[in-house]
Protein backbone atom coordinates (compact mmCIF):
# COMPACT_ATOMS: atom_id res chain seq x y z
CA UNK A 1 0.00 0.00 0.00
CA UNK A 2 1.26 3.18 -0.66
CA UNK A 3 2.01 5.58 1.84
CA UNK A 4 0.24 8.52 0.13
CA UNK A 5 -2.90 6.71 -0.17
CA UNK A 6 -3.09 6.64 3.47
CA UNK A 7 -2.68 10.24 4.47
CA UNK A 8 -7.69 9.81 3.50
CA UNK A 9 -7.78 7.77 6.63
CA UNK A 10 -5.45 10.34 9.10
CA UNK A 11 -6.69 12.93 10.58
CA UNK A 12 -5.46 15.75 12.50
CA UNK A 13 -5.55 15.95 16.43
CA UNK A 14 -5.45 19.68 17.25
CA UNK A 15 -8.70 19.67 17.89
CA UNK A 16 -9.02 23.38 17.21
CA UNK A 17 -6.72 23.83 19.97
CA UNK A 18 -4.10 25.95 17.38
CA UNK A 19 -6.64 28.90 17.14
CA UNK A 20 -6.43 31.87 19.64
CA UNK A 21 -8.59 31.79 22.26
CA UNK A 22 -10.76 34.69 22.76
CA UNK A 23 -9.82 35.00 26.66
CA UNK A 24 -5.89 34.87 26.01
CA UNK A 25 -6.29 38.29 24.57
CA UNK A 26 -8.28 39.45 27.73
CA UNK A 27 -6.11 37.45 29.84
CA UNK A 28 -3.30 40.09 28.74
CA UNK A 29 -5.33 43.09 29.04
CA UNK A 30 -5.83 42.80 32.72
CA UNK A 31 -2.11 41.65 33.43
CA UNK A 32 -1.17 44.10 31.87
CA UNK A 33 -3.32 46.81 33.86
CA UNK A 34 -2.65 44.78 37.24
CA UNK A 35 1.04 45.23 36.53
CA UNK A 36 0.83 49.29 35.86
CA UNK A 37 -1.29 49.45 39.39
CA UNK A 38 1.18 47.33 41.19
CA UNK A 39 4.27 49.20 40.66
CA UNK A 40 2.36 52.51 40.98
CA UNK A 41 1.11 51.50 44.87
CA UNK A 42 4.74 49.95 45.68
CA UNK A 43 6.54 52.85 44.90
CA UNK A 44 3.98 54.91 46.21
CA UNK A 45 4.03 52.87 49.00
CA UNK A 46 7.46 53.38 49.64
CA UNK A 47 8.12 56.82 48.44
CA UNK A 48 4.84 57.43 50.94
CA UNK A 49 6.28 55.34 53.62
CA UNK A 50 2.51 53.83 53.26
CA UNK A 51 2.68 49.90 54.43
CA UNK A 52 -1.13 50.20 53.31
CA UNK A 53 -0.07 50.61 49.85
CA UNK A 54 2.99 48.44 49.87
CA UNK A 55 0.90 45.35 51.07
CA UNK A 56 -1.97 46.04 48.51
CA UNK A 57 0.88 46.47 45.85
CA UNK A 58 2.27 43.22 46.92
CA UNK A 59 -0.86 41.80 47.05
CA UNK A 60 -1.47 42.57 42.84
CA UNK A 61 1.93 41.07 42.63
CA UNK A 62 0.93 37.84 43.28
CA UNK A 63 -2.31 37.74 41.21
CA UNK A 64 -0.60 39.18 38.64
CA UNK A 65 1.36 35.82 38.45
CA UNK A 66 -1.06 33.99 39.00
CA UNK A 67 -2.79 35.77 35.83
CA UNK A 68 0.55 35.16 34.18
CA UNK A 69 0.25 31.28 35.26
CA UNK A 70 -3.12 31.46 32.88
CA UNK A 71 -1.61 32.80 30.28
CA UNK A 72 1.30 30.69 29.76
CA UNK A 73 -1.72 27.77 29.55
CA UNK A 74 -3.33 29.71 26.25
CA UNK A 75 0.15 30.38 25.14
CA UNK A 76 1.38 26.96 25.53
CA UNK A 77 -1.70 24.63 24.27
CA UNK A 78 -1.46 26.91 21.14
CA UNK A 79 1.97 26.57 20.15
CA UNK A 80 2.12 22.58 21.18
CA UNK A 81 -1.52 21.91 19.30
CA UNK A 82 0.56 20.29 16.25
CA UNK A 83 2.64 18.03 18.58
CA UNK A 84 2.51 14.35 18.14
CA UNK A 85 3.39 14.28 21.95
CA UNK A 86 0.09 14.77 22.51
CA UNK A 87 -2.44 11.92 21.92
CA UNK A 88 -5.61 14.08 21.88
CA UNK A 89 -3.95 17.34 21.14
CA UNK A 90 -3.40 20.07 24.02
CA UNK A 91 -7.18 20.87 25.51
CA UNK A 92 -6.31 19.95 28.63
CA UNK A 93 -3.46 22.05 29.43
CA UNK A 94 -6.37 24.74 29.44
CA UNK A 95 -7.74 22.89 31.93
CA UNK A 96 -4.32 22.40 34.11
CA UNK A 97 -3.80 25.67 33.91
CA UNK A 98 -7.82 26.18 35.53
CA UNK A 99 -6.41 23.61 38.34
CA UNK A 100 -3.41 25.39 38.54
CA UNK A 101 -5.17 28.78 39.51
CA UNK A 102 -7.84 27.06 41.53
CA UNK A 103 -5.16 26.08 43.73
CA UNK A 104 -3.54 29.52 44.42
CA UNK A 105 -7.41 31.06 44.70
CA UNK A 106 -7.39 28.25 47.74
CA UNK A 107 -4.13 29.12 49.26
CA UNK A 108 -5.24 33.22 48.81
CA UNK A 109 -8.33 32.56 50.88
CA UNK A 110 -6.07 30.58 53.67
CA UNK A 111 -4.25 33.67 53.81
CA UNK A 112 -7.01 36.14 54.14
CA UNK A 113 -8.50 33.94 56.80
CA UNK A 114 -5.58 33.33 59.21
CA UNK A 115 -4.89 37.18 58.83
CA UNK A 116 -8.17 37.88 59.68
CA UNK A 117 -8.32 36.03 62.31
CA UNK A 118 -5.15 37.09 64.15
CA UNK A 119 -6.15 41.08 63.48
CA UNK A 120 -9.35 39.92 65.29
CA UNK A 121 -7.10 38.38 68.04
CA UNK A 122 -4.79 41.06 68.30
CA UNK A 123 -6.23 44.30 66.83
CA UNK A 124 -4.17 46.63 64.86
CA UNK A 125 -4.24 50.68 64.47
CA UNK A 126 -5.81 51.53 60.43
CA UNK A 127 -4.81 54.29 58.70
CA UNK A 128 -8.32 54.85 57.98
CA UNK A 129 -7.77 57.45 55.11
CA UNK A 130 -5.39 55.30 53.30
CA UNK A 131 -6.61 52.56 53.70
CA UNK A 132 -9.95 53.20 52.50
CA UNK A 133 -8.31 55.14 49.06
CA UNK A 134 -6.32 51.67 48.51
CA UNK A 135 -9.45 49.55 48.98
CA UNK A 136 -11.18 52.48 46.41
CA UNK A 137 -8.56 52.42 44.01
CA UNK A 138 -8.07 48.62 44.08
CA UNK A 139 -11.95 48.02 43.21
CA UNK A 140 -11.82 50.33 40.50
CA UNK A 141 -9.36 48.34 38.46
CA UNK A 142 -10.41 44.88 39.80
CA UNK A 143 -13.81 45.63 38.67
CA UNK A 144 -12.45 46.69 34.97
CA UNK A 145 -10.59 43.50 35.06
CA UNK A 146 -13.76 41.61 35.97
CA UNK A 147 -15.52 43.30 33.09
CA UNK A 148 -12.97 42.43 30.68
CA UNK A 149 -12.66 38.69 31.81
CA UNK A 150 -16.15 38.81 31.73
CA UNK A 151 -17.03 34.84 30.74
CA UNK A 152 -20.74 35.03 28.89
CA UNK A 153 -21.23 31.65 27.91
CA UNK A 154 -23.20 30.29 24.76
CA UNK A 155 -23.11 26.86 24.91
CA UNK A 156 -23.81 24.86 21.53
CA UNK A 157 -24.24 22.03 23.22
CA UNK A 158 -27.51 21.95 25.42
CA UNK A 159 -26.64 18.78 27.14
CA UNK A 160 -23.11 19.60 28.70
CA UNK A 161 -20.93 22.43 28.59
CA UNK A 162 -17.51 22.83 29.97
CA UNK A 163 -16.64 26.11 30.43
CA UNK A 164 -13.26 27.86 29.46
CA UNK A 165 -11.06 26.57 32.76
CA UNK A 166 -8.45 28.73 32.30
CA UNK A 167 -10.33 32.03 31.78
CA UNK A 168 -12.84 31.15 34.82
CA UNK A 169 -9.32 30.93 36.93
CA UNK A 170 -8.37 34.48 35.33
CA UNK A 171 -12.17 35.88 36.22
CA UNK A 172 -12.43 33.86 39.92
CA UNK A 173 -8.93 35.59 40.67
CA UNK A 174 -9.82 39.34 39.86
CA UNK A 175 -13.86 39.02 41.20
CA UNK A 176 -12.08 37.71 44.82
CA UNK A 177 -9.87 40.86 44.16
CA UNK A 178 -12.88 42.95 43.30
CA UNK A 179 -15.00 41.43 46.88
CA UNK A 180 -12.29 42.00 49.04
CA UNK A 181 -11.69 45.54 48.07
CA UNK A 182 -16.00 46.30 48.23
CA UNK A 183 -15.89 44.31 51.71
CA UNK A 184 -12.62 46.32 52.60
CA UNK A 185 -14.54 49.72 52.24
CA UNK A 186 -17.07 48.88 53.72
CA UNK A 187 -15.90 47.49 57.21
CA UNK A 188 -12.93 50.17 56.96
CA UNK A 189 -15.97 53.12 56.87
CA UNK A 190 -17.92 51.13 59.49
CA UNK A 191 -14.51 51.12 61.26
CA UNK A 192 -13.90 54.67 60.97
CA UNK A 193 -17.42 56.57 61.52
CA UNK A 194 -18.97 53.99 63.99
CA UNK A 195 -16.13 52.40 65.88
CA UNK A 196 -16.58 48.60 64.56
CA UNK A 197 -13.00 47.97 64.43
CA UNK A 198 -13.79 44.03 64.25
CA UNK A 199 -15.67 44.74 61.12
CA UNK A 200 -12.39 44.83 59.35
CA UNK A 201 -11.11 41.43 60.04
CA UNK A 202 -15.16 39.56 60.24
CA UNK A 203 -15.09 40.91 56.51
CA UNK A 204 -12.06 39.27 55.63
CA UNK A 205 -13.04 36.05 56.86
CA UNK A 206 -16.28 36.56 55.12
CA UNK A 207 -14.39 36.99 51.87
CA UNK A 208 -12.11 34.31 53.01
CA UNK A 209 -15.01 31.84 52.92
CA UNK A 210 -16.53 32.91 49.75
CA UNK A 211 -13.28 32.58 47.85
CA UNK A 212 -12.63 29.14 49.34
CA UNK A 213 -16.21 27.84 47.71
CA UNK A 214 -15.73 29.36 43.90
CA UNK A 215 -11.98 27.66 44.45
CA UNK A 216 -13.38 24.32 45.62
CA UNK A 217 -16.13 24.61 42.60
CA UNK A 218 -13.22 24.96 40.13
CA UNK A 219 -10.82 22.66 41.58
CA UNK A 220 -13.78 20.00 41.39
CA UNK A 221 -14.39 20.70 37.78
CA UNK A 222 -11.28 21.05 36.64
CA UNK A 223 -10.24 17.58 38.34
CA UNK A 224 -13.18 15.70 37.02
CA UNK A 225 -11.71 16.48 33.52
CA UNK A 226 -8.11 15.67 34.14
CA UNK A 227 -8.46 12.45 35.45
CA UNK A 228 -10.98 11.42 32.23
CA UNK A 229 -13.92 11.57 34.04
CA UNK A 230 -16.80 9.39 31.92
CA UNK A 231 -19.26 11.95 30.29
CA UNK A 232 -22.44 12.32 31.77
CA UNK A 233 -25.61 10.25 31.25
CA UNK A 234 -27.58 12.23 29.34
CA UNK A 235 -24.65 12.11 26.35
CA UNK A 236 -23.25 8.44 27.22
CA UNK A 237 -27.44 8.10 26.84
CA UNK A 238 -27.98 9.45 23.63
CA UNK A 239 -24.91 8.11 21.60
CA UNK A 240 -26.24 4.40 22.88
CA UNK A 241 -29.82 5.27 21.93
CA UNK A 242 -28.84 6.33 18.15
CA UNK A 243 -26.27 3.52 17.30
CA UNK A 244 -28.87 0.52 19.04
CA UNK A 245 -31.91 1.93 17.17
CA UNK A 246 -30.31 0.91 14.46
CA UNK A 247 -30.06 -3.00 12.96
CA UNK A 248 -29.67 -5.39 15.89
CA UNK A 249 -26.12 -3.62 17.83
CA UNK A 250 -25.61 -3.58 20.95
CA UNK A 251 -23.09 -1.58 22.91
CA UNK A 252 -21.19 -3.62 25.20
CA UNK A 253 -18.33 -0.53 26.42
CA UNK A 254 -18.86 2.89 26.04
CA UNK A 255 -15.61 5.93 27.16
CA UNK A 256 -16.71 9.46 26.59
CA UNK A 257 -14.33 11.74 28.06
CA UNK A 258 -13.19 15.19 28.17
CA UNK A 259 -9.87 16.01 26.05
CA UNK A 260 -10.27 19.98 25.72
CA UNK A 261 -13.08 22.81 26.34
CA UNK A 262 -16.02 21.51 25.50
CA UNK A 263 -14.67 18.74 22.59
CA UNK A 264 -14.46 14.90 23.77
CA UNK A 265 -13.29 11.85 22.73
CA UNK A 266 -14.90 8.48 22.27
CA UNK A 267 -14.73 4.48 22.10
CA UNK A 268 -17.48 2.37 21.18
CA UNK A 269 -17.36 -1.58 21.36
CA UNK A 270 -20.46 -2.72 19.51
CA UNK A 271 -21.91 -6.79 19.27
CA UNK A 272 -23.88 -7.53 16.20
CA UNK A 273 -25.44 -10.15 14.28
CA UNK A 274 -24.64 -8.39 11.13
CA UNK A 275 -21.77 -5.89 11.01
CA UNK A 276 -21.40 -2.90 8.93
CA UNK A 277 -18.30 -0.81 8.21
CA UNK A 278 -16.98 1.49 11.19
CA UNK A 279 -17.85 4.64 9.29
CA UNK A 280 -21.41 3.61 9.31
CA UNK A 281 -22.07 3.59 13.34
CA UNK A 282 -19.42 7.02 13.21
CA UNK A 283 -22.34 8.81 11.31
CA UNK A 284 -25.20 7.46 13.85
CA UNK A 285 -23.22 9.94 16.68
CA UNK A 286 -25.25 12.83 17.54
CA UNK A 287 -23.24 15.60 16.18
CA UNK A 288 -24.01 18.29 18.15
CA UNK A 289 -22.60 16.40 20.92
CA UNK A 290 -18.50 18.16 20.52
CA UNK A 291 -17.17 14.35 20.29
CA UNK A 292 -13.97 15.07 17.78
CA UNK A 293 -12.65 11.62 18.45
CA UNK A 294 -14.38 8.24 17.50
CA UNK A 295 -13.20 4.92 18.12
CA UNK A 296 -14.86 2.51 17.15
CA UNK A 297 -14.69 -1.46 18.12
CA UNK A 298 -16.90 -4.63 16.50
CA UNK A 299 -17.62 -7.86 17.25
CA UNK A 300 -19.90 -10.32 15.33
CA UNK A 301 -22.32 -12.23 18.02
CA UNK A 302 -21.59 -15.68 17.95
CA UNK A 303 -24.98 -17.28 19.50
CA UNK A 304 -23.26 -20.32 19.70
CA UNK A 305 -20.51 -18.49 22.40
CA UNK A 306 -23.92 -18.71 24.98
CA UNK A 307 -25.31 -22.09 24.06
């Protein structure tokens, strides 16, 4: 057989993965802003002697590598989507990079909520004034950023729909930016004009506790599809449904798993009495179901096998 006659049955396994994802642009964008507002409030902060502003400015620092983390992930899948080193091209990475994030979201709202609890322990004197323009200015480009991440999503696919990962990191880590500057303001002109000093550090924790859920949300998600997680019933449902309506096949194992943002991959071991060519049961998959990947396995039925 020649081997240009058998480039018709290869295919390709980027997946789509080569094209530029919308939120790497906007991934950019708000590093890129985060970064001009962190060096501004360090070397105000030290110019001002402010540890207000040094601690907020050293606080963007480290969401603005975690941002960074994100978009290495875009970067990365997008260069590597040719590479035979993948088997199912580099969707996942997308996802590892979602992980990734989740992870540091976690370890952020550990943070806020042992320092909240030992300023509730042992009290500490706020420079109400500057505080309360950090917490201002902070919110104002926290809430651009979560404007520009904003993820409005139009799933195709009724049925399932895996978001983005690694732009609902990006969002997650500027929106807990965004709360704990509002909550900030707040407690710090509760603080200041009615004397609730413990307002301060009960927000924290507050914020501490909502940032630990959308982190545990993500990290659950995100898991699910890097450890191939079977797809749920409602697809696994309809793909058996189509190929047994037809003739008298059965499906005896049936993988449907994740392998990029909202694109999956497939193996099918049919039984029948009266096989037909593997192209044949391809074409009975619902196509609106994102599966790029088909396998498929068949077996004649022997009768005699259960006499």
């Amino acid at each position: 057989m020649h081997e240009e006659s058998l480039h018709h049955w290869q295919h390709s396994h980027t997946f789509g993965q080569h094209v530029k994802r919308p939120g790497e642009t906007r991934t950019l964008i708000v590093i890129a802003i985060t970064s001009v507002m962190m060096v501004v409030e360090i070397a105000a902060g030290l110019a001002f002697g402010s540890m207000a502003l040094l601690a907020d400015g050293l606080h963007m620092a480290s969401h603005t590598a975690a941002l960074s983390i994100n978009a290495f992930a875009y970067v990365y899948a997008r260069r590597h989507a040719h590479s035979k080193s993948f088997s199912f091209g580099t969707g996942k990475i997308n996802t590892l990079g979602g992980y990734t994030g989740a992870i540091l979201l976690s370890a952020f709202a550990l943070v806020m909520a042992w320092e909240s609890v030992m300023r509730l322990i042992s009290p500490i004197e706020i420079a109400f004034n500057q505080a309360i323009l950090v917490a201002i200015l902070g919110l104002a480009v926290n809430s651009i950023s979560v404007v520009i991440l904003g993820h409005h999503h139009h799933p195709e696919n009724e049925h399932e729909h895996h978001h983005d990962h690694n732009l609902v990191s990006a969002y997650l880590h500027v929106l807990a930016d965004a709360l704990t500057s509002l909550l900030a303001i707040f407690a710090l002109l509760g603080a200041k004009y009615l004397g609730l000093v413990w307002a301060d550090p009960a927000m924290g924790i507050v914020g501490a506790i909502l940032v630990a859920r959308w982190s545990i949300g993500l990290l659950r998600s995100t898991a699910q599809i890097l450890l191939d997680r079977q797809a749920s019933d409602e697809i696994t449902t309809m793909i058996t449904t189509s190929i047994e309506s037809q003739d008298d096949a059965r499906i005896v194992d049936l993988h449907v798993w994740a392998v990029g943002p909202d694109i999956y991959s497939a193996t099918v071991s049919i039984v029948t009495h009266h096989p037909k060519l593997p192209n044949h049961y391809k074409a009975l998959v619902p196509g609106n179901l994102g599966i790029v990947h088909t396998t498929i396995e068949i077996h004649t039925c022997d009768d005699s096998v259960n006499s």
